[in-house]
Protein backbone atom coordinates (compact mmCIF):
# COMPACT_ATOMS: atom_id res chain seq x y z
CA UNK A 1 0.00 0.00 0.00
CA UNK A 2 1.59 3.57 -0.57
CA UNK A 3 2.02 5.20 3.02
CA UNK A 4 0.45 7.79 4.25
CA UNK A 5 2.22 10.14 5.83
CA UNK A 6 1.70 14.56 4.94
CA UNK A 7 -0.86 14.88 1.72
CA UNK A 8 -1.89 17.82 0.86
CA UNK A 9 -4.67 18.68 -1.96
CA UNK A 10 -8.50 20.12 -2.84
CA UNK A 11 -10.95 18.89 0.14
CA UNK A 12 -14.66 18.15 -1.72
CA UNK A 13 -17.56 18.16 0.79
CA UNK A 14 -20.54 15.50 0.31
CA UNK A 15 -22.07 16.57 3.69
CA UNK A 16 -25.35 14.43 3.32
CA UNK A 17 -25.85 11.39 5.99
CA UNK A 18 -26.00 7.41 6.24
CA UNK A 19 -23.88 7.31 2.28
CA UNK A 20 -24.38 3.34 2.13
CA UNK A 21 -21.78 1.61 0.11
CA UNK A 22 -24.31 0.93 -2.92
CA UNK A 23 -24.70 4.70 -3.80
CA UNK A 24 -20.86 4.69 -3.24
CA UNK A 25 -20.09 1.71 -5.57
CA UNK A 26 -23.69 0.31 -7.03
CA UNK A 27 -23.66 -3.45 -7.59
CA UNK A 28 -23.40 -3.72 -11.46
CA UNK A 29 -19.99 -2.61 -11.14
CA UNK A 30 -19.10 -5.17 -8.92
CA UNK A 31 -19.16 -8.30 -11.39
CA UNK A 32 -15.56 -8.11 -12.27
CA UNK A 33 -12.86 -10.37 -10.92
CA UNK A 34 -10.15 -7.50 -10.41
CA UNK A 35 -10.12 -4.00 -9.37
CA UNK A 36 -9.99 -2.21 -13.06
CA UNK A 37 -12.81 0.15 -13.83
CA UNK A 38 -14.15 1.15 -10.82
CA UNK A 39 -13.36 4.98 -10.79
CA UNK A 40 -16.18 5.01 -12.95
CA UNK A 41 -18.37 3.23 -10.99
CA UNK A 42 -17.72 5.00 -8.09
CA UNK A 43 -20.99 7.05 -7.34
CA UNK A 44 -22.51 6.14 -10.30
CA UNK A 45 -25.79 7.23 -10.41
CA UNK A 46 -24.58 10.93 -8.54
CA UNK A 47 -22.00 11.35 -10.93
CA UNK A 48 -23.89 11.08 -14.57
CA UNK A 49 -27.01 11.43 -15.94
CA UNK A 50 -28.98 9.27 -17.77
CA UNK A 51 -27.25 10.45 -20.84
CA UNK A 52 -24.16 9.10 -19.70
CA UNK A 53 -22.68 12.87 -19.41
CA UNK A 54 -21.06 14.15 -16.24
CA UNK A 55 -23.79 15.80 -13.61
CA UNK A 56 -22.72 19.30 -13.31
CA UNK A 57 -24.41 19.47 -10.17
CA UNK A 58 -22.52 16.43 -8.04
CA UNK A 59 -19.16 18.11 -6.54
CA UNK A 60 -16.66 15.88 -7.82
CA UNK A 61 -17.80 17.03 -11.29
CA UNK A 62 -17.28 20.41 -10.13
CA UNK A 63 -13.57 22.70 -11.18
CA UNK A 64 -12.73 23.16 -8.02
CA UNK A 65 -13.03 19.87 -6.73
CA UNK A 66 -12.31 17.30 -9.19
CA UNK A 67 -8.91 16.28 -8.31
CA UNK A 68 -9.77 16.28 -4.74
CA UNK A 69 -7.73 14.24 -2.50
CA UNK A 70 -10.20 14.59 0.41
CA UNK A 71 -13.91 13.94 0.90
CA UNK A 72 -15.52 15.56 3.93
CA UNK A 73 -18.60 13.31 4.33
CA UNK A 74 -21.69 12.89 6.55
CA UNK A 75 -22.69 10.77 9.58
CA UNK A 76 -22.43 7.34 9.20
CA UNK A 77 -21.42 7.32 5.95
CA UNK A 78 -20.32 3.55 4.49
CA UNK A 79 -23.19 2.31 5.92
CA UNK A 80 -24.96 -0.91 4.11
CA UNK A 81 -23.57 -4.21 2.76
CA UNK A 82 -20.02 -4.66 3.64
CA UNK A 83 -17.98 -3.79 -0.07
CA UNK A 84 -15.07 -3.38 -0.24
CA UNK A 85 -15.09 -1.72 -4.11
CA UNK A 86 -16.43 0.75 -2.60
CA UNK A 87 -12.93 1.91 -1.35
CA UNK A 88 -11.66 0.64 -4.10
CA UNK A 89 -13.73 2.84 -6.29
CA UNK A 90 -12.45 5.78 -3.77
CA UNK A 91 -8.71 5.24 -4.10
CA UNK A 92 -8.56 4.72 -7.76
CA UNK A 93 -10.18 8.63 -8.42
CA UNK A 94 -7.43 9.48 -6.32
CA UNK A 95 -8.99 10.02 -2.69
CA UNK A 96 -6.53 9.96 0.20
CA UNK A 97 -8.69 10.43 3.23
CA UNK A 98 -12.28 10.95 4.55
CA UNK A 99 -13.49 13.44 6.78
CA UNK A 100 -16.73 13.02 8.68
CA UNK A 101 -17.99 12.14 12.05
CA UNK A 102 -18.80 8.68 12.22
CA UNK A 103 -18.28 5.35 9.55
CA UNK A 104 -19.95 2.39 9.28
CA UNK A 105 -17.36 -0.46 11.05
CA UNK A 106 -17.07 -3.04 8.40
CA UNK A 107 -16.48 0.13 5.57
CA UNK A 108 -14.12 1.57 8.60
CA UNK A 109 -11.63 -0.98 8.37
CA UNK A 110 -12.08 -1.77 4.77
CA UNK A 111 -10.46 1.95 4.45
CA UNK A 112 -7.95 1.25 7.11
CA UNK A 113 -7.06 -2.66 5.07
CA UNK A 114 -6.53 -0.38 1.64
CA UNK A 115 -4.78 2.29 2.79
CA UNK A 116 -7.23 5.21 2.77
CA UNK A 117 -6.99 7.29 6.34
CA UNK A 118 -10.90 7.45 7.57
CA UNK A 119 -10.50 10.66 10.20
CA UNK A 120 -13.31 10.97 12.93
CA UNK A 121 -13.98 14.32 14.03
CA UNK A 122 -16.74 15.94 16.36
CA UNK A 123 -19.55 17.54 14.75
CA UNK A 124 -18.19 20.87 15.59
CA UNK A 125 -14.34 20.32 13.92
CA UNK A 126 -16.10 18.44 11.09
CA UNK A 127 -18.49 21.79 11.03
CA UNK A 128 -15.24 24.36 10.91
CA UNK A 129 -14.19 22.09 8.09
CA UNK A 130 -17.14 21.85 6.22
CA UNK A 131 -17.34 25.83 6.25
CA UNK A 132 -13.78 26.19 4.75
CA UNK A 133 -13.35 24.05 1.98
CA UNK A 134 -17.20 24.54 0.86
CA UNK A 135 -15.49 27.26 -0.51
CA UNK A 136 -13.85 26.89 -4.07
CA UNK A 137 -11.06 29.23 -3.07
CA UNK A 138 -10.32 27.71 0.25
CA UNK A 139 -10.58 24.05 -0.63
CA UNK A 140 -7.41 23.16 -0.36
CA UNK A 141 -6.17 21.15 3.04
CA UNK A 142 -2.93 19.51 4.19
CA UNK A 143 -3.68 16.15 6.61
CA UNK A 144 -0.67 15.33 8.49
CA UNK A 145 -0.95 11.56 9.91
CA UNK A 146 2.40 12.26 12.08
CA UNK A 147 0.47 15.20 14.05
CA UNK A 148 -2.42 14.45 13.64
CA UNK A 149 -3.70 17.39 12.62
CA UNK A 150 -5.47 18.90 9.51
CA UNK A 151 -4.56 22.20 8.26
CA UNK A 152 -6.63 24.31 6.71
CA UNK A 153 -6.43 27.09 4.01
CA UNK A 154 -6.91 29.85 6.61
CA UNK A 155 -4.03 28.40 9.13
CA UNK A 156 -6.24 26.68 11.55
CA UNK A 157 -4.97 23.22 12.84
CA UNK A 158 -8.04 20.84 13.62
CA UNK A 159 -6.18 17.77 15.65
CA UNK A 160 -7.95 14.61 15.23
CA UNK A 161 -7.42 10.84 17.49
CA UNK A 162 -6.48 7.56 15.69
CA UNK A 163 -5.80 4.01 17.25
CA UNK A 164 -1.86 4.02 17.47
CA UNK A 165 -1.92 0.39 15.60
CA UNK A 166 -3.70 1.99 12.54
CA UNK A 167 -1.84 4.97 12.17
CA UNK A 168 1.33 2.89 12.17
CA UNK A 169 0.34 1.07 9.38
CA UNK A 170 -0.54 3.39 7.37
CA UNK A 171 2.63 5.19 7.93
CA UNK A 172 4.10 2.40 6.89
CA UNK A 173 2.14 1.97 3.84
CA UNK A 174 1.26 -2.10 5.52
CA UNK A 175 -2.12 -4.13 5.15
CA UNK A 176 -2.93 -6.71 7.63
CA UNK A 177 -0.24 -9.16 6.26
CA UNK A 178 2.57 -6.94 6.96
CA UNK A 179 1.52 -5.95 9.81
CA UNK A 180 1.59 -8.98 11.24
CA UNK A 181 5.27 -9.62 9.50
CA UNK A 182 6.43 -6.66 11.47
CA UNK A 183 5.43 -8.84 14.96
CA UNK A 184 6.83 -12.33 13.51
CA UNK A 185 9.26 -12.19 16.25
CA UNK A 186 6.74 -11.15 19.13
CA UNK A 187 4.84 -13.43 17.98
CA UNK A 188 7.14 -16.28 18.29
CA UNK A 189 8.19 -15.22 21.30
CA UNK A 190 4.95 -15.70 22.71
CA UNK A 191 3.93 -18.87 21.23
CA UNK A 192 7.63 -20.53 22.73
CA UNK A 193 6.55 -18.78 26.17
CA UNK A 194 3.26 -20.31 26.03
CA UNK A 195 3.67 -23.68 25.31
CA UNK A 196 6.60 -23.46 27.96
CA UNK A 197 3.92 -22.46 30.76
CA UNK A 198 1.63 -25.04 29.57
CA UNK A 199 3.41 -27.33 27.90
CA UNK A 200 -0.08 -30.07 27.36
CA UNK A 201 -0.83 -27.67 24.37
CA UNK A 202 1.89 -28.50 22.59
C-alpha cells in the first residue's frame, strides 16, 4: 500500500448522511474479478445522468473539486452491505482520506485494510471544516498523519485521534499481512513462552 504520511490537496464536501456503500459503488460494477474500472463506478448514479454525461451538479464534477484528495462526508457514511469496491472505487479517483464524524465499522476498516486514512472528528471540527473548503477558493487542506492534525487554508490546525496500531500502518504503507510480519518475532516469542507455561498444548 503507498504510506500515508503529509498529503496535501482540494478537500470536496458531500455533507449528506447514512452514504451506504451501494450509492458509493452500485452493484453492477461489482461483477468483475479485479479492481480495473471502478473509478467510474464510483458514485454512479450521482455522478452522470442518464445520458451518460457528467452531472454538473454532483461536486466531484465540479472545477474546483475534481482532483480532490479529500472527501468531507456525513454521519455514518459507508453504511450498508459490507464492499469493499467501494474503497476501491475511492482510491482509484485518487482520494486519500475521509473526513466526517462517524463510519460504518465493516467500511471503517475496509479503508484502514486499503490504505485510505478514515478521520473521525466531532460535529463541531467536522463543522469548521465543512465551512472552509465549501469554498472553491479555500478548498485546499494539508492532513498530516504524524500530528495528527489537519490544516486548513486559513491556518487553523483541527487535531484529530487515531488508534496508534492503525496509524502505524498506514505510515508504513502495511495491510494486515505486513503488519503482522512486522510482529513475527513477538509473535514467536509468545507462542515458545506459552507452550513453555503449559506445555499439554503442545
Amino acid at each position: 500500500m503507498q504510506p500515508f504520511d503529509t498529503v496535501s490537496g482540494g478537500a470536496a464536501p458531500f455533507l449528506a448522511s447514512n452514504i451506504d456503500t451501494d450509492v458509493i459503488m452500485p452493484k453492477q460494477f461489482l461483477k468483475g474479478i479485479d479492481r480495473k474500472g471502478l473509478d467510474r463506478g464510483l458514485f454512479f448514479d450521482l455522478r452522470f445522468l442518464d445520458s451518460g454525461e457528467p452531472n454538473p451538479e454532483f461536486i466531484l464534477n465540479q472545477t474546483a473539486w475534481i482532483d480532490a484528495a479529500f472527501l468531507v462526508v456525513g454521519p455514518n457514511f459507508g453504511c450498508g452491505s459490507s464492499r469493499e469496491h467501494a474503497v476501491w472505487g475511492l482510491k482509484q479517483v485518487g482520494i486519500r482520506a475521509l473526513i466526517g464524524t462517524s463510519f460504518a465499522g465493516i467500511f471503517y476498516d475496509n479503508c484502514q485494510r486499503n490504505g485510505v486514512l478514515a478521520i473521525q472528528l466531532s460535529e463541531t471540527q467536522l463543522k469548521q471544516v465543512a465551512a472552509v473548503i465549501s469554498n472553491p477558493v479555500t478548498a485546499r487542506i494539508s492532513v498530516n498523519l504524524p500530528e495528527q492534525t489537519i490544516e486548513l487554508a486559513d491556518g487553523t490546525l483541527i487535531p484529530f485521534e487515531i488508534d496508534e496500531l492503525r496509524k502505524q500502518s498506514l505510515l508504513l504503507g502495511l495491510d494486515a499481512i505486513g503488519a503482522t510480519l512486522q510482529r513475527a518475532e513477538q509473535i514467536r516469542s509468545f507462542e515458545t513462552r506459552h507452550l513453555a507455561e503449559n506445555p499439554w498444548l503442545s
